[in-house]
PDB file of N, CA and C in Angstrom:
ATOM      1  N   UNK A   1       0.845  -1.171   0.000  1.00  0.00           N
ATOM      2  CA  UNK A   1       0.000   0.000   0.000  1.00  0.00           C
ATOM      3  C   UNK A   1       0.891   1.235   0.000  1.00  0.00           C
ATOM      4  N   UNK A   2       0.434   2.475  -0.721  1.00  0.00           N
ATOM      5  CA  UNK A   2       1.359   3.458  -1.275  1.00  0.00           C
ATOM      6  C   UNK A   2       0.519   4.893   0.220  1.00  0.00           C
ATOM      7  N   UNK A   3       1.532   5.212   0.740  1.00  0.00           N
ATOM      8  CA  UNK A   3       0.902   6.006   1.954  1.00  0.00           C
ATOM      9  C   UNK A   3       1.862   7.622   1.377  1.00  0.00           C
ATOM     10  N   UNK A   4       1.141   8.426   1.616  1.00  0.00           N
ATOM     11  CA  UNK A   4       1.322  10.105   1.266  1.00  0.00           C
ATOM     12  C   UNK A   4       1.082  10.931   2.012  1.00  0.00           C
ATOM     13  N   UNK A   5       2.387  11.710   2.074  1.00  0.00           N
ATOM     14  CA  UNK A   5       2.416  13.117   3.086  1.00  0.00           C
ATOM     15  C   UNK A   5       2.998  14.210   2.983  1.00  0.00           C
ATOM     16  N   UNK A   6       2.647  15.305   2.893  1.00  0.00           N
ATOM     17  CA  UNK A   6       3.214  16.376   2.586  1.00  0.00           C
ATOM     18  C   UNK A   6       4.749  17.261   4.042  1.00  0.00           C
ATOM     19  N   UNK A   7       5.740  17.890   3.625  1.00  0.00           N
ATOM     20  CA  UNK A   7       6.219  17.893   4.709  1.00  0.00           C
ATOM     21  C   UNK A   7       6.888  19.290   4.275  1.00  0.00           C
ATOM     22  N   UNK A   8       6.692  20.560   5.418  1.00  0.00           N
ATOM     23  CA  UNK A   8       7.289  21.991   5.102  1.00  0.00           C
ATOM     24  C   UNK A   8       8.960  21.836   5.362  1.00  0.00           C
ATOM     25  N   UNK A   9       9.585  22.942   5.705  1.00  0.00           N
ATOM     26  CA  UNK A   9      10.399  23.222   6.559  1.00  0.00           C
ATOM     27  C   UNK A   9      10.417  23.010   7.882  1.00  0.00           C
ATOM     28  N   UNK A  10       9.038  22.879   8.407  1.00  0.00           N
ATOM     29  CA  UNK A  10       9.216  23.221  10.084  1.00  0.00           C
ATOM     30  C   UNK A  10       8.031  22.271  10.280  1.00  0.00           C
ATOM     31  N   UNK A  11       7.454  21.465   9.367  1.00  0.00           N
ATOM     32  CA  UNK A  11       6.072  20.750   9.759  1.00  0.00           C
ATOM     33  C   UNK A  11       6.197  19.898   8.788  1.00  0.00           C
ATOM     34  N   UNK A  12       5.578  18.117   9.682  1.00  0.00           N
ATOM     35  CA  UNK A  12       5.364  17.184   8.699  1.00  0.00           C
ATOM     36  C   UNK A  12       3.860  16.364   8.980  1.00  0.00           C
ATOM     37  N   UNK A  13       3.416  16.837   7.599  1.00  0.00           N
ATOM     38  CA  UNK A  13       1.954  16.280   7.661  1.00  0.00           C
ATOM     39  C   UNK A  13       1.905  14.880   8.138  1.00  0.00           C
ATOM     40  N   UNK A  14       0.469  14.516   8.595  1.00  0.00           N
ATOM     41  CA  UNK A  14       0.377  12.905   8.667  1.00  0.00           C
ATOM     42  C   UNK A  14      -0.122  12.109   7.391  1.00  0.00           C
ATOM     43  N   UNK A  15       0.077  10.726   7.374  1.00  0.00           N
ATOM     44  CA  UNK A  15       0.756   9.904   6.544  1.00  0.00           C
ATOM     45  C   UNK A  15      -1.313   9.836   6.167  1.00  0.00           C
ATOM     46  N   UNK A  16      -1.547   9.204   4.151  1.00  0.00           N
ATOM     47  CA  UNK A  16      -2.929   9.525   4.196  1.00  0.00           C
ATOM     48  C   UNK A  16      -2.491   8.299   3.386  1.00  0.00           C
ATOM     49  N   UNK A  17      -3.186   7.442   2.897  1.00  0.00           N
ATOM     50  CA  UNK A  17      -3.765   6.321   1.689  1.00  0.00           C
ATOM     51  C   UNK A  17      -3.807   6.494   0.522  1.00  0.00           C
ATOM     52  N   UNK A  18      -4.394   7.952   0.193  1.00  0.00           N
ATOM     53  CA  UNK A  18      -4.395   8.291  -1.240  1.00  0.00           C
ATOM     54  C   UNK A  18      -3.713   9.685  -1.215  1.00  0.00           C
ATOM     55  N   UNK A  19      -3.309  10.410  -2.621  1.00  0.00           N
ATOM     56  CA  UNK A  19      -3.226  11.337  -2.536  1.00  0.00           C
ATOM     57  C   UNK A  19      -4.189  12.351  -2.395  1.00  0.00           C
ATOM     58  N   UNK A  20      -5.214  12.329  -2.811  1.00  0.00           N
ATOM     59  CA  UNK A  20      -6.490  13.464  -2.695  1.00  0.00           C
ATOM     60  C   UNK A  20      -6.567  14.112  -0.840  1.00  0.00           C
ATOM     61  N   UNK A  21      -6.503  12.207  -0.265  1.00  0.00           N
ATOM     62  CA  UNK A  21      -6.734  13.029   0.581  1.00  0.00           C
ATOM     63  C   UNK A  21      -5.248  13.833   1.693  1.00  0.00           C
ATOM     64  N   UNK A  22      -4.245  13.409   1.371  1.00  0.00           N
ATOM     65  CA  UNK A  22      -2.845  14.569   1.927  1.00  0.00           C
ATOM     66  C   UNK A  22      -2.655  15.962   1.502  1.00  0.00           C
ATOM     67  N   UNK A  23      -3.843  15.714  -0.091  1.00  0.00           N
ATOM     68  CA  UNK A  23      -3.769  17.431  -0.248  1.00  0.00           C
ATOM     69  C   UNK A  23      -4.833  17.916   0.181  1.00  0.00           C
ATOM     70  N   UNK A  24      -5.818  17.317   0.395  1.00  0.00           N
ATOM     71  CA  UNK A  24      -6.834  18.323   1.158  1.00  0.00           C
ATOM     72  C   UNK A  24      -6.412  18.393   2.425  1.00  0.00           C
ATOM     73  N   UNK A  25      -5.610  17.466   3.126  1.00  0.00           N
ATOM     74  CA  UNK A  25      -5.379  17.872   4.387  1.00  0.00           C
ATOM     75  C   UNK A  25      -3.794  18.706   4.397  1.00  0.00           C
ATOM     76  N   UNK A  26      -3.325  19.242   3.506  1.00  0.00           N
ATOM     77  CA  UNK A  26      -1.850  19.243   3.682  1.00  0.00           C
ATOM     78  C   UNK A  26      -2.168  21.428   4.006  1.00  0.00           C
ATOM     79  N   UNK A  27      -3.603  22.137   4.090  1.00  0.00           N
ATOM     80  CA  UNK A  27      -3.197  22.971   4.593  1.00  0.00           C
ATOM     81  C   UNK A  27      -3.322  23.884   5.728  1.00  0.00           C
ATOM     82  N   UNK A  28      -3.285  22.224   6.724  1.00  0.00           N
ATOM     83  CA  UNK A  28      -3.498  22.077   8.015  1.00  0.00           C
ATOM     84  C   UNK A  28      -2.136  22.482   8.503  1.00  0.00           C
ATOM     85  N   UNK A  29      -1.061  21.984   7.292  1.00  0.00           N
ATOM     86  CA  UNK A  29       0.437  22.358   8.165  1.00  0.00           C
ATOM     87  C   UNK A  29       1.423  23.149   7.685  1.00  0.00           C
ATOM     88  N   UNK A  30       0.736  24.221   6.754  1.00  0.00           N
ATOM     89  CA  UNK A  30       0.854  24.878   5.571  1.00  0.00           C
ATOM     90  C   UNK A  30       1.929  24.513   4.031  1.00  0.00           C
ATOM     91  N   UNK A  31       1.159  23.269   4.199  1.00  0.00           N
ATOM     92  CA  UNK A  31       2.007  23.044   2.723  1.00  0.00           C
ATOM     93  C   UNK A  31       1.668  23.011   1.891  1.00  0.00           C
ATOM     94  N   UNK A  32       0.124  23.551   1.481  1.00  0.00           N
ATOM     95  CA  UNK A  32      -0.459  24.032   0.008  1.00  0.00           C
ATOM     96  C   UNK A  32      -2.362  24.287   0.279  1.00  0.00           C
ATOM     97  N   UNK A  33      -2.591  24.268  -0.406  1.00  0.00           N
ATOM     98  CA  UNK A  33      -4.352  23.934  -0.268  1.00  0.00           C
ATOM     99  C   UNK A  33      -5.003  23.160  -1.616  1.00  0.00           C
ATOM    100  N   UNK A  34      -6.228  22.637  -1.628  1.00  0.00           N
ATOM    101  CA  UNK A  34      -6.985  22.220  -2.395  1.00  0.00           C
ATOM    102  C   UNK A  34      -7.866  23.490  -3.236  1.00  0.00           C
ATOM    103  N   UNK A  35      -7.344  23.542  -4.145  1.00  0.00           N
ATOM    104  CA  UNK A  35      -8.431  24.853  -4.923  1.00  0.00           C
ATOM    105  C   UNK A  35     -10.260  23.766  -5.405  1.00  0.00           C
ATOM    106  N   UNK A  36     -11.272  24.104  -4.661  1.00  0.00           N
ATOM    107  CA  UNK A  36     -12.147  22.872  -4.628  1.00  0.00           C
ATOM    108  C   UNK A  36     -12.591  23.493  -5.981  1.00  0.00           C
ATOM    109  N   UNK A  37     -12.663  24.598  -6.382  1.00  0.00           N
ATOM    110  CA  UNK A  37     -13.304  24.919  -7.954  1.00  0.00           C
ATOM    111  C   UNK A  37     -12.809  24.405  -9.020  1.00  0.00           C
ATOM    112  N   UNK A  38     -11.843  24.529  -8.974  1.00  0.00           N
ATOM    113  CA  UNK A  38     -10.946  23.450  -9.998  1.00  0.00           C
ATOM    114  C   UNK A  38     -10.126  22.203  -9.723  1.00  0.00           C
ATOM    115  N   UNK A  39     -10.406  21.753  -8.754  1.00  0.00           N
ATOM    116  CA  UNK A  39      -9.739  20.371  -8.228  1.00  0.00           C
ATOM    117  C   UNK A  39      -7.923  20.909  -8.619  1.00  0.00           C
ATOM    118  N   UNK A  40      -7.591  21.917  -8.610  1.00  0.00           N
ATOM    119  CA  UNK A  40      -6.217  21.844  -8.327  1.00  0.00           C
ATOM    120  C   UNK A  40      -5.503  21.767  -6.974  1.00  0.00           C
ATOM    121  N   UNK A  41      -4.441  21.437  -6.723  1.00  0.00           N
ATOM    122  CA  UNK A  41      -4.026  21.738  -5.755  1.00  0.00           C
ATOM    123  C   UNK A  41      -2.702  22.311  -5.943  1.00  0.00           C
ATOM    124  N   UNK A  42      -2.629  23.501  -5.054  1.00  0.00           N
ATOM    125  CA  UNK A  42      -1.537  24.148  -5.341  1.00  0.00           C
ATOM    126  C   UNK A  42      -0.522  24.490  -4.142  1.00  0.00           C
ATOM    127  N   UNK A  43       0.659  23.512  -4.161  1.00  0.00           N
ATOM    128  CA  UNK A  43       1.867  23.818  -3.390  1.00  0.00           C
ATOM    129  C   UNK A  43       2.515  24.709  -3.133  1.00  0.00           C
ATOM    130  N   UNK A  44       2.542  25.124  -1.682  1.00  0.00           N
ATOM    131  CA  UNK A  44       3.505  26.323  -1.256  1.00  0.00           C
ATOM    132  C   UNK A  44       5.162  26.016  -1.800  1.00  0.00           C
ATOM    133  N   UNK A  45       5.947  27.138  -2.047  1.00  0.00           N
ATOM    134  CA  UNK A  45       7.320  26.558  -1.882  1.00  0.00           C
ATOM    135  C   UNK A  45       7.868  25.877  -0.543  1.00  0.00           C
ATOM    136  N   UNK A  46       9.146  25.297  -1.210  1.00  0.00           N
ATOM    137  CA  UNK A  46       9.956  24.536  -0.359  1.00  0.00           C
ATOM    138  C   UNK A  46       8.882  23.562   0.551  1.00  0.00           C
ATOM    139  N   UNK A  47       7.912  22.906  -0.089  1.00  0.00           N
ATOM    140  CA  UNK A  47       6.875  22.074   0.165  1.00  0.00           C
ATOM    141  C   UNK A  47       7.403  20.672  -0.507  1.00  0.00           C
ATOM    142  N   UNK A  48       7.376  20.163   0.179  1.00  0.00           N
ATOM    143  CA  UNK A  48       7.514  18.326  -0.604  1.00  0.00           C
ATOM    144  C   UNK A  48       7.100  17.477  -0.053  1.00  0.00           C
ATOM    145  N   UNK A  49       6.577  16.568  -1.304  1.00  0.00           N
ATOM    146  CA  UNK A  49       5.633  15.004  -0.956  1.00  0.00           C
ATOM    147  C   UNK A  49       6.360  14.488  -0.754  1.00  0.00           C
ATOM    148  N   UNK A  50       6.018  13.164   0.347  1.00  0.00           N
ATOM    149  CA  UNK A  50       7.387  12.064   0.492  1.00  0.00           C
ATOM    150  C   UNK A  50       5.894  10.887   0.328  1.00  0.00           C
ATOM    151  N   UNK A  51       6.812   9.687   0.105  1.00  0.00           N
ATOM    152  CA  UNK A  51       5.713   8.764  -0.199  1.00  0.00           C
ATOM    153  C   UNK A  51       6.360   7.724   0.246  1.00  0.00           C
ATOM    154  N   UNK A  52       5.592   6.189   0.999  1.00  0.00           N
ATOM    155  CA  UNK A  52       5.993   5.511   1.352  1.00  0.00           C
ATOM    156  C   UNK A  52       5.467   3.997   1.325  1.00  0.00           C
ATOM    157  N   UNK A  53       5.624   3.221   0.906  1.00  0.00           N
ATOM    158  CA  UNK A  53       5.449   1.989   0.492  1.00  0.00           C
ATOM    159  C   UNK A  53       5.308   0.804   1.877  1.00  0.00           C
ATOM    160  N   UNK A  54       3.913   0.465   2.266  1.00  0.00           N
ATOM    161  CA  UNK A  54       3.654  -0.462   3.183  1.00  0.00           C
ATOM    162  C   UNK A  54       3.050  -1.963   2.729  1.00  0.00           C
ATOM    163  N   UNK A  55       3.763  -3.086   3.910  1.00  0.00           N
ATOM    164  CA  UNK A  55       3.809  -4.261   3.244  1.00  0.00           C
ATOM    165  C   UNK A  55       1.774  -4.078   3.319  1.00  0.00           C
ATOM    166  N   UNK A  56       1.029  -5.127   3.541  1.00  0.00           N
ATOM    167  CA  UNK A  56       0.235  -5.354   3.556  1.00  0.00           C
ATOM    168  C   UNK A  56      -0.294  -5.550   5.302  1.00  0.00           C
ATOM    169  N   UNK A  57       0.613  -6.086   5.822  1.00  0.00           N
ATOM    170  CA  UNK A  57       0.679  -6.347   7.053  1.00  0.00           C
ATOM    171  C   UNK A  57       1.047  -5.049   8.070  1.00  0.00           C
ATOM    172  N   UNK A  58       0.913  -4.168   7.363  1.00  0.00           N
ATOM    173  CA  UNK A  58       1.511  -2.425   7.895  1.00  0.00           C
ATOM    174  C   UNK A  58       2.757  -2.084   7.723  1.00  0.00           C
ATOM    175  N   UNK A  59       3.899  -2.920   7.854  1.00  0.00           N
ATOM    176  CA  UNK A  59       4.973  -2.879   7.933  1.00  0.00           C
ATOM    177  C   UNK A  59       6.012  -1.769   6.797  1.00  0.00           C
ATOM    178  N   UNK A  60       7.005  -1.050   6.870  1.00  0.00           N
ATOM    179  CA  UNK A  60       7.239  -0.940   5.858  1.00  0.00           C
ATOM    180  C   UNK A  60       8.368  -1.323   4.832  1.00  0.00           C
ATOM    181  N   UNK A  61       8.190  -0.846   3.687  1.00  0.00           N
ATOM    182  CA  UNK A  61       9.009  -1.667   3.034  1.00  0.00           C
ATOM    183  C   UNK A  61      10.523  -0.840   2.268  1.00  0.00           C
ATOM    184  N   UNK A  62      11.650  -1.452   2.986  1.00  0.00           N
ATOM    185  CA  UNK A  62      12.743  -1.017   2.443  1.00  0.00           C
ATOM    186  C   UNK A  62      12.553  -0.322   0.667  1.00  0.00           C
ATOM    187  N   UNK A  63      12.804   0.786   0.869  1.00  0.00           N
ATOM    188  CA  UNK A  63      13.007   1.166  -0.850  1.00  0.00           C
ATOM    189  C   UNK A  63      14.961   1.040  -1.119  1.00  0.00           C
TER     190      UNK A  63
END
């Protein structure tokens, strides 16, 4: 399972399932917002996704 989170300079979002939902939540820790009129989402600078790969069993998995 593919887990997604957005992470500032000084703040790291929590870990979500899909992406839709790390960007609607990602500007809880100011690392962008969801524009809901146009389904964009638009990233603050020096903002980055990290993404992380879990076995099935939760665990995760060496990249």
């Amino acid at each position: 399972m593919q887990m997604y989170r957005f992470v500032t300079p000084h703040r790291s979002g929590k870990w979500y399932p899909d992406l839709e939902t790390a960007q609607a939540q990602a500007n809880a820790i100011g690392a962008g917002f969801l524009d809901t009129r146009t389904g964009q989402f638009v990233q603050y600078p020096d903002t980055r996704m990290e993404t992380q790969t879990l076995a099935d069993d939760g665990d995760q998995i060496a990249a």
